[in-house]
C-alpha atoms as a PDB file:
ATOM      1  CA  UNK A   1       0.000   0.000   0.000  1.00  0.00           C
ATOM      2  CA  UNK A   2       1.550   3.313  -0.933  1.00  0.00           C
ATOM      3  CA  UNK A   3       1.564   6.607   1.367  1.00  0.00           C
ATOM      4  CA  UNK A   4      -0.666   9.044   1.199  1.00  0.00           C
ATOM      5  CA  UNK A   5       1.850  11.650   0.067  1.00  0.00           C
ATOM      6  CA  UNK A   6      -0.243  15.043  -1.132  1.00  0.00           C
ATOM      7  CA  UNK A   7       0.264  17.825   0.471  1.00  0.00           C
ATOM      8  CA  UNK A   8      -3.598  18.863   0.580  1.00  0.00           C
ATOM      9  CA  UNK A   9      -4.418  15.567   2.755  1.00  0.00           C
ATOM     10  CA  UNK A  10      -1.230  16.067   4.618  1.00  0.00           C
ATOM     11  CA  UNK A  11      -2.556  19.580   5.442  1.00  0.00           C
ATOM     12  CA  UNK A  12      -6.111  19.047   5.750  1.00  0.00           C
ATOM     13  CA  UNK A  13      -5.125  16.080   8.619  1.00  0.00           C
ATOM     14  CA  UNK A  14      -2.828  17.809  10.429  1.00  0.00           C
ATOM     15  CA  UNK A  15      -4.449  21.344  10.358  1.00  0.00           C
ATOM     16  CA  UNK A  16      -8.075  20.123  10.417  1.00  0.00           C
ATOM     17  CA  UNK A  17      -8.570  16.330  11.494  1.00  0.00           C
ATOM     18  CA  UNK A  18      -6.522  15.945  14.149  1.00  0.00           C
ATOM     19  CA  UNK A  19      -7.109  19.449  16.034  1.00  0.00           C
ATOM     20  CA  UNK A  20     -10.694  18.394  15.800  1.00  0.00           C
ATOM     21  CA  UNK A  21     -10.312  14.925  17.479  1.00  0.00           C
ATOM     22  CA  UNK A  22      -8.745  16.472  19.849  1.00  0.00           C
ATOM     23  CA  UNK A  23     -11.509  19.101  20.592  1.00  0.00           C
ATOM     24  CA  UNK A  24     -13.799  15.989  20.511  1.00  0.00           C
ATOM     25  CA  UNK A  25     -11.962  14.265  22.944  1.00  0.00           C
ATOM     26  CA  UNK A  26     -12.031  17.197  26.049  1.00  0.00           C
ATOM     27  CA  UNK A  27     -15.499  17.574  24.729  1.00  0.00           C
ATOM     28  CA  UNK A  28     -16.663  14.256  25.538  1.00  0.00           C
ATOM     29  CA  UNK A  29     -14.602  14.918  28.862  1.00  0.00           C
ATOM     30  CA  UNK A  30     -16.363  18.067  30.017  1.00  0.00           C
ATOM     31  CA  UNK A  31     -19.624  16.418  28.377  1.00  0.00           C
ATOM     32  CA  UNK A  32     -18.917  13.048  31.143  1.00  0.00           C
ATOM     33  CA  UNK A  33     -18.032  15.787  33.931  1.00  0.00           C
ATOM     34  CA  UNK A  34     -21.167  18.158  33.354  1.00  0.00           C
ATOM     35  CA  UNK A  35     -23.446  15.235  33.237  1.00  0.00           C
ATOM     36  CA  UNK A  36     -22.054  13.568  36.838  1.00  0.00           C
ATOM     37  CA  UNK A  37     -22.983  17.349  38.372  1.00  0.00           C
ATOM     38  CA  UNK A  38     -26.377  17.471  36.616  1.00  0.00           C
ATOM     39  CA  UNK A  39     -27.154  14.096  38.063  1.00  0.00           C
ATOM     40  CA  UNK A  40     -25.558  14.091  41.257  1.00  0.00           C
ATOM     41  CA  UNK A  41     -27.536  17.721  42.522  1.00  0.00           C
ATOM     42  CA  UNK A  42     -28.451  20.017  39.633  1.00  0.00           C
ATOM     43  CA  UNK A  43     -31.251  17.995  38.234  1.00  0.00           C
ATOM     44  CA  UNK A  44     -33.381  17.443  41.507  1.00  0.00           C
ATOM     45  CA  UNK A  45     -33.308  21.372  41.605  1.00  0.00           C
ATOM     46  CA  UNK A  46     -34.042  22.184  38.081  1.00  0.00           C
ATOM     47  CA  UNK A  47     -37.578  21.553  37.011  1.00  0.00           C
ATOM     48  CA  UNK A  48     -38.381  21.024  34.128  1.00  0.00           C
ATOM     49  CA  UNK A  49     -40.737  24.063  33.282  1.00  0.00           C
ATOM     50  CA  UNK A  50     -41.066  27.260  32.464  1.00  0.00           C
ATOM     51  CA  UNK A  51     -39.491  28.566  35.759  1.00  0.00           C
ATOM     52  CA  UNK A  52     -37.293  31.196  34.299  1.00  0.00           C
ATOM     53  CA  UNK A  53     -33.020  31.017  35.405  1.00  0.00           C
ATOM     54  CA  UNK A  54     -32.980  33.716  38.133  1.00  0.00           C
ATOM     55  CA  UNK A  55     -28.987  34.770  36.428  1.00  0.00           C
ATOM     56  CA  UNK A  56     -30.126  38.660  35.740  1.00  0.00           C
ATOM     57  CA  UNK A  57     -28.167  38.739  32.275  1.00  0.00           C
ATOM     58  CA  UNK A  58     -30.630  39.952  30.461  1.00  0.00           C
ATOM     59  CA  UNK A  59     -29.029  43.545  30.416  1.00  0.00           C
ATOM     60  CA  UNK A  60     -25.680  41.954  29.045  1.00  0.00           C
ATOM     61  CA  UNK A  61     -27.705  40.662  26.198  1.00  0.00           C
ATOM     62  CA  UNK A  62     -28.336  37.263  27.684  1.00  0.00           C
ATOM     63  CA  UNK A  63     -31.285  35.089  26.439  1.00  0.00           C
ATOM     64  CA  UNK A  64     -33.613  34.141  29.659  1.00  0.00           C
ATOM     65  CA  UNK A  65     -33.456  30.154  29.930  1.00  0.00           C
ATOM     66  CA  UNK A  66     -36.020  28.191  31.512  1.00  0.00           C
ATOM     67  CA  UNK A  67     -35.707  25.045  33.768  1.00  0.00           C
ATOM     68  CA  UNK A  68     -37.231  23.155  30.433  1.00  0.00           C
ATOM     69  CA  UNK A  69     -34.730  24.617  28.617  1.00  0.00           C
ATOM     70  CA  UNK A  70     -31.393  23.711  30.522  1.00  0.00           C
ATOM     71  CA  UNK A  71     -33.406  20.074  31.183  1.00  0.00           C
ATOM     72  CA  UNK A  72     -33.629  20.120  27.005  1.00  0.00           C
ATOM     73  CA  UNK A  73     -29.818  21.037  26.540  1.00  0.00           C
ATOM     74  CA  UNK A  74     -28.839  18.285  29.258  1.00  0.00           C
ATOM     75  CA  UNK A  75     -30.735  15.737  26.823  1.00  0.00           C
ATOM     76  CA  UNK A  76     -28.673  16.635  24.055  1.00  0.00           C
ATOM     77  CA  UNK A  77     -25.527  16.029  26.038  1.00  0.00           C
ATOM     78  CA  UNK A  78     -26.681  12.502  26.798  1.00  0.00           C
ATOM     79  CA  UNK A  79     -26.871  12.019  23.545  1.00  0.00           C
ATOM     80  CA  UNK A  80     -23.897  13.503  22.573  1.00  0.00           C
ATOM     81  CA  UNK A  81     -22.323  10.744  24.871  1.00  0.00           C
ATOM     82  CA  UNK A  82     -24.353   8.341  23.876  1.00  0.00           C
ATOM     83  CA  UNK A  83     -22.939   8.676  20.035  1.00  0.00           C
ATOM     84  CA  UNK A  84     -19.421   8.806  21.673  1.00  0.00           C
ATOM     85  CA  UNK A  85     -19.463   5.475  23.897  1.00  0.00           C
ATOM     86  CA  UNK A  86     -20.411   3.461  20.383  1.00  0.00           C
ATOM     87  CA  UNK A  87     -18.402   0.951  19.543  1.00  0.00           C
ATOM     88  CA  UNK A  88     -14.916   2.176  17.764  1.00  0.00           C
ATOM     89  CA  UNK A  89     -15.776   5.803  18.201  1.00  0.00           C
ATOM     90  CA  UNK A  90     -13.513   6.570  21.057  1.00  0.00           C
ATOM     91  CA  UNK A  91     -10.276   4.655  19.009  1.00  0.00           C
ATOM     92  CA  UNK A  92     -11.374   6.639  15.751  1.00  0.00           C
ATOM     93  CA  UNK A  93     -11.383   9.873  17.986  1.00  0.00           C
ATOM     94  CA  UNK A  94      -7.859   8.939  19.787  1.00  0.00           C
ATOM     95  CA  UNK A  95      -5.953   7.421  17.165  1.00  0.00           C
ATOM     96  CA  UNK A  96      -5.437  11.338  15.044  1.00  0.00           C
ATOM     97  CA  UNK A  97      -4.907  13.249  19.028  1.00  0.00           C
ATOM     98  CA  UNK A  98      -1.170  14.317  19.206  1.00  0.00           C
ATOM     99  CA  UNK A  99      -1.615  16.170  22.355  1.00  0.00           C
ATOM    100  CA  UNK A 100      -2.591  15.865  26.229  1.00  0.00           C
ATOM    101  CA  UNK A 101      -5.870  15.861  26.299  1.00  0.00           C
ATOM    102  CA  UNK A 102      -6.154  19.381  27.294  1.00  0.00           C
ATOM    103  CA  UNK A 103      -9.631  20.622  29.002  1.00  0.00           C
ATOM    104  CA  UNK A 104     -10.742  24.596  28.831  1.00  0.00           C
END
């Protein structure tokens, strides 16, 4: 088998796929973390309704959220997990990483 030698694959890996498993990667770990709070206290105090977030932001050009929509939003992140504990998907996302996992 013969090596992939063009430089617009070369680039396109190394300044595209790989940066992007690795964002991927701390996502799913700040995904994992976020859902362990929301289920060990946040969700037993966030109904899911239209109780409004008491935050005051609106002035700083916030949107209001709602307990129904941060319970929404949590959804999504179980299924964003979900997807990434499938079978293979955590050895396709590590195999391109180059770096430390590095969480912001």
């Amino acid at each position: 088998m013969a090596d992939i030698t063009e430089p617009q694959v070369v680039k396109f890996t190394n300044e595209v796929v790989r940066p992007l498993a690795e964002s991927f990667r701390a996502l799913k770990t700040r995904v994992d973390a976020a859902l362990v709070t929301w289920d060990g206290t946040i969700s037993t105090e966030t109904p899911d309704d239209a109780s409004v977030l008491a935050d005051e932001r609106e002035a700083e050009g916030v949107s209001r959220l709602t307990g129904a929509d941060l319970n929404s939003f949590v959804a999504k992140l179980t299924g964003f997990k979900n997807i990434m504990e499938q079978a293979g998907v955590e050895d396709c996302i590590n195999k391109p990483c180059v770096r430390a996992l590095e969480i912001r």
